[in-house]
N, C-alpha and C. Protein backbone atom coordinates (compact mmCIF):
# COMPACT_ATOMS: atom_id res chain seq x y z
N UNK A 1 77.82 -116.64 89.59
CA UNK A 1 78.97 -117.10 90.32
C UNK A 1 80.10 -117.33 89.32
N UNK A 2 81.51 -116.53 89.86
CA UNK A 2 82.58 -117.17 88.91
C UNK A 2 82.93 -117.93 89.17
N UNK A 3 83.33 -119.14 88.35
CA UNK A 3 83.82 -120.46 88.74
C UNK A 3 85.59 -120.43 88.06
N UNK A 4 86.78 -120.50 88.25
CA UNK A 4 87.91 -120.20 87.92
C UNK A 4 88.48 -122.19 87.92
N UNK A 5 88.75 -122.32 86.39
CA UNK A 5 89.65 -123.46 86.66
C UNK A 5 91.44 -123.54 87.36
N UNK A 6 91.63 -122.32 87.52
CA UNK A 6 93.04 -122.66 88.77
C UNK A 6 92.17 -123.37 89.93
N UNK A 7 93.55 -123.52 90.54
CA UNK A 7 93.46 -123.98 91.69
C UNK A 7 93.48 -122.85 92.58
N UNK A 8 92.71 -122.96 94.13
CA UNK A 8 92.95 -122.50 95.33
C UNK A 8 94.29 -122.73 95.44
N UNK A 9 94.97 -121.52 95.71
CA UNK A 9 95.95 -121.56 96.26
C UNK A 9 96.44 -120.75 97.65
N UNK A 10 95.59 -120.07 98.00
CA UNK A 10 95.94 -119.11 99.24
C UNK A 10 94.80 -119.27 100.40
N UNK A 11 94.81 -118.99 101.48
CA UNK A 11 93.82 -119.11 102.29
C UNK A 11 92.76 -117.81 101.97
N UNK A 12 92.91 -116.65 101.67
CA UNK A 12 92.36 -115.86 101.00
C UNK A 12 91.23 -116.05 99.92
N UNK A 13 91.71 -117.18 99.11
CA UNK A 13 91.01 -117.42 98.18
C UNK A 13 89.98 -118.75 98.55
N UNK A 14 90.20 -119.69 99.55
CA UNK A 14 89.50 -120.82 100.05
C UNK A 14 88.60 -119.90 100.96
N UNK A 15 88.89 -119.02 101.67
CA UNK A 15 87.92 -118.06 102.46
C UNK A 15 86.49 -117.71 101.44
N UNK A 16 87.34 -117.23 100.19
CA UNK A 16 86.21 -116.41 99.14
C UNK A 16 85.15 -116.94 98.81
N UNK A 17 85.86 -118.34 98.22
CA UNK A 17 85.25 -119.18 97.56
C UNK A 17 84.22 -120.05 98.47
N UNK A 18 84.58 -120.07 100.00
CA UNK A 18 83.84 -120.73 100.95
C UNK A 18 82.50 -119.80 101.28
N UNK A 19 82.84 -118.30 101.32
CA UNK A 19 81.61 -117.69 100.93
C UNK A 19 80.61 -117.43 100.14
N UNK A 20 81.22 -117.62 99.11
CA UNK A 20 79.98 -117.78 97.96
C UNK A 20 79.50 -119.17 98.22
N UNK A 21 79.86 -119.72 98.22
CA UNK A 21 79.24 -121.55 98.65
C UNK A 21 78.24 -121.18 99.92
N UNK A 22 78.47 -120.71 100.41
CA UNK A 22 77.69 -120.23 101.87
C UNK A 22 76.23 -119.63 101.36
N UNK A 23 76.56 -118.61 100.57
CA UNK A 23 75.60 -117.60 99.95
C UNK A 23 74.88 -118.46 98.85
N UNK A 24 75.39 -119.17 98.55
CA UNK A 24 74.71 -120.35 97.23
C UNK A 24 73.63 -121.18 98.33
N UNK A 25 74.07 -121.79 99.04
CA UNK A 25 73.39 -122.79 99.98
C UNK A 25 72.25 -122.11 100.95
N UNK A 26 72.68 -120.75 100.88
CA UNK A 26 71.63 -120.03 102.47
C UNK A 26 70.61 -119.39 101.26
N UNK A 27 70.60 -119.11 99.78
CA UNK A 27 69.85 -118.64 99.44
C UNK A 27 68.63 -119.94 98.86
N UNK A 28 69.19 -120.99 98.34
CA UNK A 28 68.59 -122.53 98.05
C UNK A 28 67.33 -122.67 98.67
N UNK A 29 67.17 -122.86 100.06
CA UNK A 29 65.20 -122.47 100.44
C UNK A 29 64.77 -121.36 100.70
N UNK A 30 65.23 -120.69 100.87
CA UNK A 30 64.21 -119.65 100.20
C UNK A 30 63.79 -119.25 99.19
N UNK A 31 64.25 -119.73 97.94
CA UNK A 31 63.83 -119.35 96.64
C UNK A 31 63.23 -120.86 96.48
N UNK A 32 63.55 -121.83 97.05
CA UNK A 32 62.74 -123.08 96.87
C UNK A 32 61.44 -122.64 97.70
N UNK A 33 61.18 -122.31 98.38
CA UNK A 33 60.35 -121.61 99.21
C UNK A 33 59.20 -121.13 98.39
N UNK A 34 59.70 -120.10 98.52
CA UNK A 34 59.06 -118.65 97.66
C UNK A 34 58.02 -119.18 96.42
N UNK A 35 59.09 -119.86 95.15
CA UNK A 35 58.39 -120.89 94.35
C UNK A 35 57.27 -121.45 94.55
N UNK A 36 57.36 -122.74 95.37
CA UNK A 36 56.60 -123.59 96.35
C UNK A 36 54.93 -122.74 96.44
N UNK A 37 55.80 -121.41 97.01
CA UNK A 37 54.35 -120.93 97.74
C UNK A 37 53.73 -120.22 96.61
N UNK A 38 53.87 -119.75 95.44
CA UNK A 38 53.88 -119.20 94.07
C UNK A 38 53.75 -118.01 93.90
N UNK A 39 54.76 -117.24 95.70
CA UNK A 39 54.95 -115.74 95.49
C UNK A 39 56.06 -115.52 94.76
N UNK A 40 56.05 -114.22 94.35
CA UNK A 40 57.11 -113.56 93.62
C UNK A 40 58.02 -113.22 94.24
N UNK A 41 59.04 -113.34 94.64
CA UNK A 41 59.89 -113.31 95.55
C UNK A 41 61.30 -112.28 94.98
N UNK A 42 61.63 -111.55 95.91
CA UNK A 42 62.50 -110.34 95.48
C UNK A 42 63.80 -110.95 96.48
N UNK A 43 64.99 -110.46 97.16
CA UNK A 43 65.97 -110.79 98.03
C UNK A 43 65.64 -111.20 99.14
N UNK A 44 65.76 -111.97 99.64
CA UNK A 44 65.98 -112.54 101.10
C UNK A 44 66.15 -110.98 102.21
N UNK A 45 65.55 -111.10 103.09
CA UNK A 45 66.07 -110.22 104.32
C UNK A 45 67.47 -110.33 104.51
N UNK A 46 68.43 -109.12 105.25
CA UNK A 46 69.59 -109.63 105.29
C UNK A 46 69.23 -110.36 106.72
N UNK A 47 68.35 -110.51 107.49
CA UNK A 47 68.21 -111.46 109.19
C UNK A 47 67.90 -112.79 107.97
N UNK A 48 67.16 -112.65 107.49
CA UNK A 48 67.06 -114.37 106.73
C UNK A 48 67.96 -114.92 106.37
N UNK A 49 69.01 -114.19 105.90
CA UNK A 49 69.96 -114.77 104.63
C UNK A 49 71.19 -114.50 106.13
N UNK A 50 71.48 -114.27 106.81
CA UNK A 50 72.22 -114.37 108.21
C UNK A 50 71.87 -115.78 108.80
N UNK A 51 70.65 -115.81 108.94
CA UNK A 51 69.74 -117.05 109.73
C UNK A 51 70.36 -118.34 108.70
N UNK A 52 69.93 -118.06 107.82
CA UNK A 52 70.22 -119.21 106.35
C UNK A 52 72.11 -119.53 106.51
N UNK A 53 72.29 -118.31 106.58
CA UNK A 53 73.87 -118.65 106.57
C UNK A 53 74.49 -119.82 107.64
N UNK A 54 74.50 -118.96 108.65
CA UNK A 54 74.39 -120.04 109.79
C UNK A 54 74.02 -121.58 109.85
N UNK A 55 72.93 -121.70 109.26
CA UNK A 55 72.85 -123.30 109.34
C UNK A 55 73.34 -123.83 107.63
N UNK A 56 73.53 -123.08 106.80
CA UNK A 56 74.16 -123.25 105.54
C UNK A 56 76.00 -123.69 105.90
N UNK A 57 76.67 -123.09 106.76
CA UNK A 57 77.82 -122.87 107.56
C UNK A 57 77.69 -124.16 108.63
N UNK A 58 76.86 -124.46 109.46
CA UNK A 58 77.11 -125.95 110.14
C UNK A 58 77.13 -127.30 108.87
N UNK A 59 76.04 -127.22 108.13
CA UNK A 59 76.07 -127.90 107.30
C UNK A 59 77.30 -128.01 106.06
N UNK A 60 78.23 -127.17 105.74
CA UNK A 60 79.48 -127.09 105.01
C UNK A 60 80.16 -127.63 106.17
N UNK A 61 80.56 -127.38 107.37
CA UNK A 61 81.59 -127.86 108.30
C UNK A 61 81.26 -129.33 108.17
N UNK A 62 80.12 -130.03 108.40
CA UNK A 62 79.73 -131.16 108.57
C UNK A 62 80.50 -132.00 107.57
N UNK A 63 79.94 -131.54 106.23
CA UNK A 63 80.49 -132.34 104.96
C UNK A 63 81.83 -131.92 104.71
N UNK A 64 82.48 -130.97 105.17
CA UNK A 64 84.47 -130.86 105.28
C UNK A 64 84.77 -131.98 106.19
N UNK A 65 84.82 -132.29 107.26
CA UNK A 65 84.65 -133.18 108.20
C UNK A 65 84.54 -134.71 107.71
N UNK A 66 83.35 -134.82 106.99
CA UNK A 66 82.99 -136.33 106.35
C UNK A 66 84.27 -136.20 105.34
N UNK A 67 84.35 -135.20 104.47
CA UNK A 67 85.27 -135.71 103.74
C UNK A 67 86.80 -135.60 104.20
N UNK A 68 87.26 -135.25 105.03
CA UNK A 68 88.72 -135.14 105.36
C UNK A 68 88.42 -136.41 106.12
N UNK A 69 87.48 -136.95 106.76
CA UNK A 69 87.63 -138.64 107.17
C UNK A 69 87.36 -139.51 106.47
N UNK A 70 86.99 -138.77 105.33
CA UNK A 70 86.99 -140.38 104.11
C UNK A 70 88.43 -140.36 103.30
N UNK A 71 89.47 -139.26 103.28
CA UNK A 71 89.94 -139.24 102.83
C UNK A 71 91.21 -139.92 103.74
N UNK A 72 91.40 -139.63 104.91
CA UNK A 72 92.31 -140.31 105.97
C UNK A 72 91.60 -141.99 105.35
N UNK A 73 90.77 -142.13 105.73
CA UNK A 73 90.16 -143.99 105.21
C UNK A 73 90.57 -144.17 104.06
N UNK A 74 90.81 -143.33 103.19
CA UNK A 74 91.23 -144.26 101.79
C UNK A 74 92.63 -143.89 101.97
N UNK A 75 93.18 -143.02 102.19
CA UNK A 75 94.85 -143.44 102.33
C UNK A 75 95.34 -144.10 103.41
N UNK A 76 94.60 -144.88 103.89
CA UNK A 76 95.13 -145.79 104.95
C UNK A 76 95.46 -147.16 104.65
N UNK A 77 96.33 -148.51 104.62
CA UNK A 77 96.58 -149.01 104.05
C UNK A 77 95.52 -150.12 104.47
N UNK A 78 95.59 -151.53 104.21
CA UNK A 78 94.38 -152.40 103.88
C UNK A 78 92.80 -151.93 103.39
N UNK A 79 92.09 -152.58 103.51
CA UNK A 79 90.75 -152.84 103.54
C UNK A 79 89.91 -151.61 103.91
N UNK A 80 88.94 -151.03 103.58
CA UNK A 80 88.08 -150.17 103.66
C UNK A 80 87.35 -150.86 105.13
């Protein structure tokens, strides 16, 4: 994975970068998996790594969500 110290600056590039995060996260159990079971494990199916995506993709929305409401809570004025 390339990791680039600029910043996101285009929606183009938050798209990109939201995919590889996708592809990082949907591949995570199955190779935890695979391990586990102490097969040798070659690529994911592309139906697995679709399947994986998908709930890799609810789970990123979830935590965008938590954090754009923690972030409204801390710029809000008083008390947490």
């Amino acid at each position: 994975m390339y990791i680039s110290p600029d910043p996101i600056t285009t929606p183009q590039q938050a798209a990109q970068e939201r995919d590889t995060l996708l592809e990082l996260i949907a591949r995570g159990p199955y190779c935890t998996l695979a391990d586990a079971l102490g097969d040798g494990h070659g690529e994911p199916s592309e139906e697995a790594l679709t399947k994986a995506k998908a709930v890799a993709d609810d789970y990123l929305a979830a935590y965008e969500e938590w954090l754009v409401t923690l972030a409204a809570a801390n710029a809000a004025p008083g008390p947490l």
